[in-house]
Protein backbone atom coordinates (compact mmCIF):
# COMPACT_ATOMS: atom_id res chain seq x y z
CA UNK A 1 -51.38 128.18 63.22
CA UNK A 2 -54.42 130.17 64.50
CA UNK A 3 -57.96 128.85 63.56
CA UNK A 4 -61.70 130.23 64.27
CA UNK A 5 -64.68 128.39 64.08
CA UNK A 6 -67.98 130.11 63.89
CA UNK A 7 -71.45 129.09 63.45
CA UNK A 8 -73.46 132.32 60.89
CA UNK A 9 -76.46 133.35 59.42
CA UNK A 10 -75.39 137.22 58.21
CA UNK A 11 -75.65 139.06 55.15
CA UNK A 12 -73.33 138.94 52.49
CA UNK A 13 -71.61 142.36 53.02
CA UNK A 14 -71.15 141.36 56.21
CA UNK A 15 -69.46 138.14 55.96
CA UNK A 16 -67.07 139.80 53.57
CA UNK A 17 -65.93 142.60 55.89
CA UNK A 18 -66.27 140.06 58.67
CA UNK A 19 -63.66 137.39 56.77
CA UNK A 20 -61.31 140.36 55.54
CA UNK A 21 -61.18 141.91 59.46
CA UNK A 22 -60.06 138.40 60.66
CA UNK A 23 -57.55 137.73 58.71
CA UNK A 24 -56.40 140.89 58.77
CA UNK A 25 -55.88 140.59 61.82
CA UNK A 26 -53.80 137.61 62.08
CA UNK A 27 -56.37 134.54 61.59
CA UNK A 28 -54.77 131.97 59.40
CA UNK A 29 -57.86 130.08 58.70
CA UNK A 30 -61.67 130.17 59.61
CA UNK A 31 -64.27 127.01 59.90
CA UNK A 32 -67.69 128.48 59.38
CA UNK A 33 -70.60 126.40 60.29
CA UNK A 34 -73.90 128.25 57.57
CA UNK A 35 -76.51 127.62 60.42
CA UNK A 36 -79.66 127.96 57.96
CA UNK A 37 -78.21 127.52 54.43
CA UNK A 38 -81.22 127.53 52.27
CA UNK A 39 -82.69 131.12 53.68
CA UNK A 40 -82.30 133.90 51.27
CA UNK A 41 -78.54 135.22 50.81
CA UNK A 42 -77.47 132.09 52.39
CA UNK A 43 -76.40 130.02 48.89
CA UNK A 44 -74.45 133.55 48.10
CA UNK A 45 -72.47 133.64 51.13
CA UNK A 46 -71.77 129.93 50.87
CA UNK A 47 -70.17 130.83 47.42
CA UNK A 48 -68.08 133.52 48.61
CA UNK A 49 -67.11 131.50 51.63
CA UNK A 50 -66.04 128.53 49.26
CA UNK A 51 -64.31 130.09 47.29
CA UNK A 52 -61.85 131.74 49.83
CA UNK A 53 -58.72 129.12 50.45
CA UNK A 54 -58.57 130.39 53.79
CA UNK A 55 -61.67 129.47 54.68
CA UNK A 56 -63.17 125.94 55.25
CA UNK A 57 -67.42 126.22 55.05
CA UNK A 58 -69.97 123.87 56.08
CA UNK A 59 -73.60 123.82 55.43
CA UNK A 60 -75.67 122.35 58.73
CA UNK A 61 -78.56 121.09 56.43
CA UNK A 62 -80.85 118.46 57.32
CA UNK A 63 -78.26 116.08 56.27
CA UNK A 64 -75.73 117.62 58.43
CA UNK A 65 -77.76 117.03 61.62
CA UNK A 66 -79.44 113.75 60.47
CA UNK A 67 -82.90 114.71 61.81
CA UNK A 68 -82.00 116.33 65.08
CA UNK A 69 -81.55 119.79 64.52
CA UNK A 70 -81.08 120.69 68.45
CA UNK A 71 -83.58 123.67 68.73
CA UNK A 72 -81.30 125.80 70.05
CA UNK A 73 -78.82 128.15 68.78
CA UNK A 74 -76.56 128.30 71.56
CA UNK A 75 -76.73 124.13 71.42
CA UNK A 76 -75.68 124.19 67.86
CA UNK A 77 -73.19 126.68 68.14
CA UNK A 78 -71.13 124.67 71.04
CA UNK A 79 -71.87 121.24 69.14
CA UNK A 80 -70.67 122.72 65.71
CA UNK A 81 -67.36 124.27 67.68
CA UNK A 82 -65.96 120.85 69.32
CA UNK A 83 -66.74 118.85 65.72
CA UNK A 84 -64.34 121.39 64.31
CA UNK A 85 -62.04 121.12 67.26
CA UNK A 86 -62.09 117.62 66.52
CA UNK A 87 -61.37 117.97 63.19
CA UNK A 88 -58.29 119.89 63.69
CA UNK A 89 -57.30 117.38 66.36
CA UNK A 90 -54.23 116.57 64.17
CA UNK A 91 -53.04 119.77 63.31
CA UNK A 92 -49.83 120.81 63.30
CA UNK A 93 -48.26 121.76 66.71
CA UNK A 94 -48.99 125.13 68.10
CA UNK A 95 -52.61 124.85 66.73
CA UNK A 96 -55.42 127.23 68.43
CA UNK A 97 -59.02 127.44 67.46
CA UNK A 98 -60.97 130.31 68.88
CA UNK A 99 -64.65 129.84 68.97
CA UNK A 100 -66.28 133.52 67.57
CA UNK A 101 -69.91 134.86 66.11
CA UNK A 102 -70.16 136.17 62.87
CA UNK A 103 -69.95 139.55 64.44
CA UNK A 104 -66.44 139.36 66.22
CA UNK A 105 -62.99 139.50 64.90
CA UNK A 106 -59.88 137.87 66.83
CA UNK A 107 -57.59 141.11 67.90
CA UNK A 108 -54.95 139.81 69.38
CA UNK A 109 -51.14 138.67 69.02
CA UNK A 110 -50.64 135.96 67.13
CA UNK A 111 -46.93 136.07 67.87
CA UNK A 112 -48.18 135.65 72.49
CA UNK A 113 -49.84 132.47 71.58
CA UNK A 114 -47.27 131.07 69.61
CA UNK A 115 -44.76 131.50 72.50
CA UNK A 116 -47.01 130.11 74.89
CA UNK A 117 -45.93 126.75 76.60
CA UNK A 118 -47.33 123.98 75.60
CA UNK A 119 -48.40 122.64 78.88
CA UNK A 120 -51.24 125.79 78.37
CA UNK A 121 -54.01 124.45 76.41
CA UNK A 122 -56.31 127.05 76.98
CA UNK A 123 -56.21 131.12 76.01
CA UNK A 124 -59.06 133.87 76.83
CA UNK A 125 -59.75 136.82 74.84
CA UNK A 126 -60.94 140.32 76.60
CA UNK A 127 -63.80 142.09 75.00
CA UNK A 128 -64.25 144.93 72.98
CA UNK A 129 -67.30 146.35 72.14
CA UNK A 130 -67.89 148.61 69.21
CA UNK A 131 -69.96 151.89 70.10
CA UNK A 132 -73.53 151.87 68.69
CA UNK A 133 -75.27 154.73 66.96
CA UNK A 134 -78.40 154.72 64.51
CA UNK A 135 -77.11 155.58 61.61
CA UNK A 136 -73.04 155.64 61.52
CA UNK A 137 -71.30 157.41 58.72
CA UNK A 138 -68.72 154.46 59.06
CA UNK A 139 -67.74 150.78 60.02
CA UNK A 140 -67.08 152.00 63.91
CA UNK A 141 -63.20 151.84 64.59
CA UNK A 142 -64.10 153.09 68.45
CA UNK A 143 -64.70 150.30 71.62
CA UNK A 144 -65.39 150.27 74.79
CA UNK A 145 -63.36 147.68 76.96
CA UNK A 146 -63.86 146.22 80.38
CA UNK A 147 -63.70 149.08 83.26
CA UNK A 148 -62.68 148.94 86.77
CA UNK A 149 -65.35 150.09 89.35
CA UNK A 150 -64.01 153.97 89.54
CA UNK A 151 -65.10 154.28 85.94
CA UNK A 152 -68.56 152.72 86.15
CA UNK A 153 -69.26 154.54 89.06
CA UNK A 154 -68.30 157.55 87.42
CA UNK A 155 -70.76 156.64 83.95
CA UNK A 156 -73.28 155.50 86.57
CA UNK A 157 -73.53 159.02 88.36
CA UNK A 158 -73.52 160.42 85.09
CA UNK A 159 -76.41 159.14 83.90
CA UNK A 160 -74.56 157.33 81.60
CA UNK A 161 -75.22 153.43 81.95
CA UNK A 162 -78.42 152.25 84.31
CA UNK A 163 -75.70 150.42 86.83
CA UNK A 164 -72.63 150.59 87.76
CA UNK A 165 -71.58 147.02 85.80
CA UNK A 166 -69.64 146.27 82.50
CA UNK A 167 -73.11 143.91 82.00
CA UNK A 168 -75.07 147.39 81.77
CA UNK A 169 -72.18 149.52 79.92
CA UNK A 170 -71.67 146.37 77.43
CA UNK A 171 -74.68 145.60 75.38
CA UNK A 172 -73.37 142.52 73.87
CA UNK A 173 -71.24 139.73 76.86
CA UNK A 174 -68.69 140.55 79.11
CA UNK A 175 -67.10 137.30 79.12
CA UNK A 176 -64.88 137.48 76.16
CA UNK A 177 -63.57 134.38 74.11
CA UNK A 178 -61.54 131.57 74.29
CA UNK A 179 -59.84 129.15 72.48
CA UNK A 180 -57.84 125.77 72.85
CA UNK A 181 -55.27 123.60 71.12
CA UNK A 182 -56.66 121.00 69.46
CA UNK A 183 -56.56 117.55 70.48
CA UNK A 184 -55.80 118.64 74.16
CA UNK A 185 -58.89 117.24 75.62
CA UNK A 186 -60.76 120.32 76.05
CA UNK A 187 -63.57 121.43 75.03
CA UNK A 188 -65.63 124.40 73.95
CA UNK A 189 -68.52 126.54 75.40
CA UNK A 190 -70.11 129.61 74.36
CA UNK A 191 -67.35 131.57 76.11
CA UNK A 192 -64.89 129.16 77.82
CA UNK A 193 -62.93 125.94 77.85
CA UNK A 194 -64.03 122.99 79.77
CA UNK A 195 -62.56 119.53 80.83
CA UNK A 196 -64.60 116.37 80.63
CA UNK A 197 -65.96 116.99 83.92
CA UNK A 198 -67.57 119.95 82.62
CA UNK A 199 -65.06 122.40 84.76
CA UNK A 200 -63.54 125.70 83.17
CA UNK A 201 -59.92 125.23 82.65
CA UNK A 202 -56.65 127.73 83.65
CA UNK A 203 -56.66 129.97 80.57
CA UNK A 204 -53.86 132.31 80.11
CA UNK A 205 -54.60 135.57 80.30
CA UNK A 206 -52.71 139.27 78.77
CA UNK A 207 -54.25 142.52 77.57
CA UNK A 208 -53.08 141.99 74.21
CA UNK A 209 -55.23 138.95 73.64
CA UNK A 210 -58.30 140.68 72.59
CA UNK A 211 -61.82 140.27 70.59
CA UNK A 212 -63.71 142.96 68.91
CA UNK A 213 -66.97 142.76 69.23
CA UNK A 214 -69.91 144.70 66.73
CA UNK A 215 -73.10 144.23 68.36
CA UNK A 216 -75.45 145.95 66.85
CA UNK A 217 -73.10 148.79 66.14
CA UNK A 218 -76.66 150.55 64.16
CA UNK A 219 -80.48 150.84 64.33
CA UNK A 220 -80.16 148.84 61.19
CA UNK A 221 -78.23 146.32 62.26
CA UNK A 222 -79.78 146.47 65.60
CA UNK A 223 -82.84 145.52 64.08
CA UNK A 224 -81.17 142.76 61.93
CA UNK A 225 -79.86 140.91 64.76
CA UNK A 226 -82.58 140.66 67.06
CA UNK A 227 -84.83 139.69 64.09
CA UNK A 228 -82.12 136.98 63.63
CA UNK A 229 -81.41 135.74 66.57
CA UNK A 230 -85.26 135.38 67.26
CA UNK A 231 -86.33 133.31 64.42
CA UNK A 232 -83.35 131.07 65.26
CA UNK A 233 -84.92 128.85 68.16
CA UNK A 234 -84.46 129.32 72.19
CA UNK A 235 -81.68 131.42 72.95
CA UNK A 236 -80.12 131.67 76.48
CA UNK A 237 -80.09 135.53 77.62
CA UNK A 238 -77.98 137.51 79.67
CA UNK A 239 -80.57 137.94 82.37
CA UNK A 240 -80.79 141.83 81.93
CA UNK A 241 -80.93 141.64 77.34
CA UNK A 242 -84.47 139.45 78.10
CA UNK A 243 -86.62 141.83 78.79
CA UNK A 244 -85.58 143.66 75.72
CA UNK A 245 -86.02 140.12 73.98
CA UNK A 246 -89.62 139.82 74.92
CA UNK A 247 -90.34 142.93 74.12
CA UNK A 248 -89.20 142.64 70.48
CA UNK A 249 -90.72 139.31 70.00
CA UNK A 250 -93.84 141.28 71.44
CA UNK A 251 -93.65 143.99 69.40
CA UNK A 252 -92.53 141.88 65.84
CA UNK A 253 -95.20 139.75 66.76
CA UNK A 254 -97.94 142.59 66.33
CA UNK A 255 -97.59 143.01 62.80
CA UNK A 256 -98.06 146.76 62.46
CA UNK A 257 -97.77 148.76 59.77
CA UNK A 258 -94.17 149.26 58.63
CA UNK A 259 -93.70 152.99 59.53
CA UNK A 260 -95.31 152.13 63.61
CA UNK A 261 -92.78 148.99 63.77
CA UNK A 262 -90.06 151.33 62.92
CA UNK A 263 -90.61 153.93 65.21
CA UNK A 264 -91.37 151.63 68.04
CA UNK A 265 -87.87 149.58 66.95
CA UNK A 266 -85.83 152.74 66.82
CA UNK A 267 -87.75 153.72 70.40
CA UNK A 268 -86.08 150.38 71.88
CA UNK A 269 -83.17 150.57 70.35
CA UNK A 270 -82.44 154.28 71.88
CA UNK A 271 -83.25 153.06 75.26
CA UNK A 272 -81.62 149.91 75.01
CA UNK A 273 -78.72 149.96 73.27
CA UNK A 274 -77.53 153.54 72.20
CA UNK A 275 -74.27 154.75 73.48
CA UNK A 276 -73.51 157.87 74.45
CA UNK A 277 -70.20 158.03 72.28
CA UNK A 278 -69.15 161.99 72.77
CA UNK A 279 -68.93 161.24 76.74
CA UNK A 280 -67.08 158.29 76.48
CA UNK A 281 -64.44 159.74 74.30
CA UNK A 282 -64.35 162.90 76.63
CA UNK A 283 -63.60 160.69 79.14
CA UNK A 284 -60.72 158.53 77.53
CA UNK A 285 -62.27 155.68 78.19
CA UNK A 286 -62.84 154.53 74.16
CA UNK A 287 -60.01 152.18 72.11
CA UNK A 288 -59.46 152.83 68.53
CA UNK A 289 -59.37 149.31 66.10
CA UNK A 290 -59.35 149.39 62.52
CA UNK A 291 -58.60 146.38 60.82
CA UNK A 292 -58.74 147.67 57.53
CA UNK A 293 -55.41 149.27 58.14
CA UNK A 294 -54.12 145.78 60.11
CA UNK A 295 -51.86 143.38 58.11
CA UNK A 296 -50.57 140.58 60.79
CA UNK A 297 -49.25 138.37 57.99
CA UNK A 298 -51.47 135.05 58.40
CA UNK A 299 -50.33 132.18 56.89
CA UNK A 300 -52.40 130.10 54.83
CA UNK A 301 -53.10 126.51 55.93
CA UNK A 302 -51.13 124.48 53.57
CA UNK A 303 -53.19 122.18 51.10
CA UNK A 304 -52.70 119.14 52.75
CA UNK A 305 -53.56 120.25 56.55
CA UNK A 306 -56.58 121.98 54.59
CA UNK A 307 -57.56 118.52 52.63
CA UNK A 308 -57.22 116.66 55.99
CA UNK A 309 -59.71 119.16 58.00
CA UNK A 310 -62.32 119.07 55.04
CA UNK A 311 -62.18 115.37 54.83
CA UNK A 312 -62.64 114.94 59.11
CA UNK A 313 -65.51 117.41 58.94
CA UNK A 314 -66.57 115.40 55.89
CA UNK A 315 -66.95 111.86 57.55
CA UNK A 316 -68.72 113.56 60.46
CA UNK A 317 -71.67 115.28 58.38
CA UNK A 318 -73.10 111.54 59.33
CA UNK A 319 -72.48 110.80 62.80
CA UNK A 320 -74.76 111.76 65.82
CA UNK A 321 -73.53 114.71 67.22
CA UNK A 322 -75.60 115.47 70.67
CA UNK A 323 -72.34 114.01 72.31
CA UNK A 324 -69.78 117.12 71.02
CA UNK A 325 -72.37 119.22 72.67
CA UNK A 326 -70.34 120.83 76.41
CA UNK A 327 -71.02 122.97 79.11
CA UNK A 328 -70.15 124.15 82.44
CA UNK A 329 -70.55 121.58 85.13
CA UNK A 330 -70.28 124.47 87.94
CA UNK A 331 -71.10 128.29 87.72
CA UNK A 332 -70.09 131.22 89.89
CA UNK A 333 -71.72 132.41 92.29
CA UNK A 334 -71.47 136.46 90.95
CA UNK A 335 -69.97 138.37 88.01
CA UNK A 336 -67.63 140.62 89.37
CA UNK A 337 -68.39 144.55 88.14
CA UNK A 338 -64.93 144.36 86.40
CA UNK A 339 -62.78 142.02 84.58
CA UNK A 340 -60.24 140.69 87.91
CA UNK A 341 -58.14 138.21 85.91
CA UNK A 342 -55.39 135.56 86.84
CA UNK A 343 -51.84 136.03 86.49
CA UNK A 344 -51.51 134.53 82.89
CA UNK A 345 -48.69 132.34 81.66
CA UNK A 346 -48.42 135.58 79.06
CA UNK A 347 -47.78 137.40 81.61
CA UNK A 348 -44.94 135.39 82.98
CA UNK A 349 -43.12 135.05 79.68
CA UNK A 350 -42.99 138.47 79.60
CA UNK A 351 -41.85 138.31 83.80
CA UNK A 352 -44.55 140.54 85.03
């Protein structure tokens, strides 16, 4: 059984396309955390959400954090992902839940982590980035994925990307997903799993465990999202997206007449976040993704397993939660310029 928990403040269109993608593609059932429930569109997409078996919703309302609302998003995101983890704590066996934004959709087999052993408690999901131009004449079905250092060289002498990194080619993070199995001790981060001493744990690894990712995939949603993510509290930054942080806050902070904000807006976004799509498909180096042709054949969670997880995220509504909050106890040192791996316990099912 394959879960997602995610903590959202989108639009309604979006959440639609965003629930339909996921299950499409093989989620049986999603926890969604509404992080600001009374803004406008919020009481809409609650509706939708709650009326969708295959999703369980949650509004984090005053009541939900009992008067301390940590300030930051990042904070609320990890806190909201291990309450749901331990939630699902007694879910069948072969449980995973997958911690994803409102903008990603799980893309990978369903049918790897079901045959994984169940010694692994821990799974990581590549990236895949959705190209970005202003004004799209469709939901993009093209992504860019994780390259090796021949190919970023190559982009960087072309004038392609600033650096010769998958942090300056990617917009949104390099550092992909992961998920656990409930009720194995672990918990979640923003990107990884970690044990109680705060240490990332052995995650299996395979290039068919994969998450798409559509950040800010056009000017207007570009705009959207940084607009967002600003008014949500302190957000931690990829060290190279701050500057273009400040600078929006700077710039959203001038109030200007409409038609200047917009020009200066689509001036950041076309230095910032632009790709240039007709090189990268020249070059092969673009996936194609549509979930709107997928059909994985989820399951849906069966009424009982559903009343259980509502009633455990129920009874916690009123308990302190600062102490589901996790995060890495040690760092690295350096990001490698591409994606190195482990050899995954996917990979020796399949005896590579």
């Amino acid at each position: 059984m394959l879960f997602t928990v995610s903590t959202v403040l989108d639009t309604l269109p979006n959440v639609e396309r965003w629930v339909r993608a996921n299950r499409a593609m093989g989620v049986d059932h999603m926890i969604v955390f509404l992080d600001a429930p009374r803004s406008p569109g919020q009481p809409e997409v609650h509706d939708f959400l709650d009326r969708r078996p295959e999703v369980s919703v949650v509004r984090t309302d005053a009541s939900w954090w009992g008067g301390d609302r940590p300030r930051g998003l990042n904070v609320r995101q990890r806190i909201n992902a291990n309450l749901a983890a331990h939630a699902l704590a007694g879910a069948p066996g072969g449980a995973w839940l997958f911690h994803l934004d409102g903008d990603e959709v799980f893309a990978g087999d369903p049918g790897l982590l079901a045959a994984l052993p169940d010694e692994t408690a821990t799974a990581w999901l590549s990236p895949l980035e959705a190209v970005s131009t202003f004004s799209p004449a469709e939901h993009p079905t093209r992504f860019k994925r994780l390259l090796d250092d021949e190919d970023l060289d190559l982009l960087h002498v072309l004038g392609v990307i600033d650096q010769a990194t998958n942090q300056s080619y990617f917009h949104g993070h390099v550092l992909g997903r992961s998920g656990i199995r409930p009720g194995s001790g672990l918990r979640l981060t923003l990107h990884e799993a970690v044990d109680a001493d705060g240490q990332v744990a052995a995650r299996a690894e395979d290039p068919a465990l994969r998450v798409l990712h559509y950040d800010s995939i056009s000017g207007e949603e570009f705009v959207r999202k940084w607009r967002a993510m600003l008014a949500a509290g302190p957000v931690k930054y990829r060290p190279d997206r701050a500057p273009t942080a400040r600078a929006l806050h700077a710039l959203i902070g001038k109030d200007l007449p409409p038609e200047t904000a917009d020009r200066y807006l689509r001036r950041i976004y076309d230095r910032t976040t632009a790709d240039d799509v007709e090189t990268l498909d020249d070059l092969g180096l673009l996936e194609r993704v549509d979930p709107a042709t997928a059909d994985h054949g989820p399951s849906r969670v069966t009424d009982d397993v559903r009343a259980q997880l509502e009633r455990s995220l129920a009874e916690l509504a009123g308990a302190p939660k600062r102490d589901f909050h996790a995060d890495r106890a040690r760092r690295p040192a350096a990001t490698p310029r591409r994606s190195t791996g482990v050899r995954s316990a996917v990979s020796r099912l399949r005896g590579h």
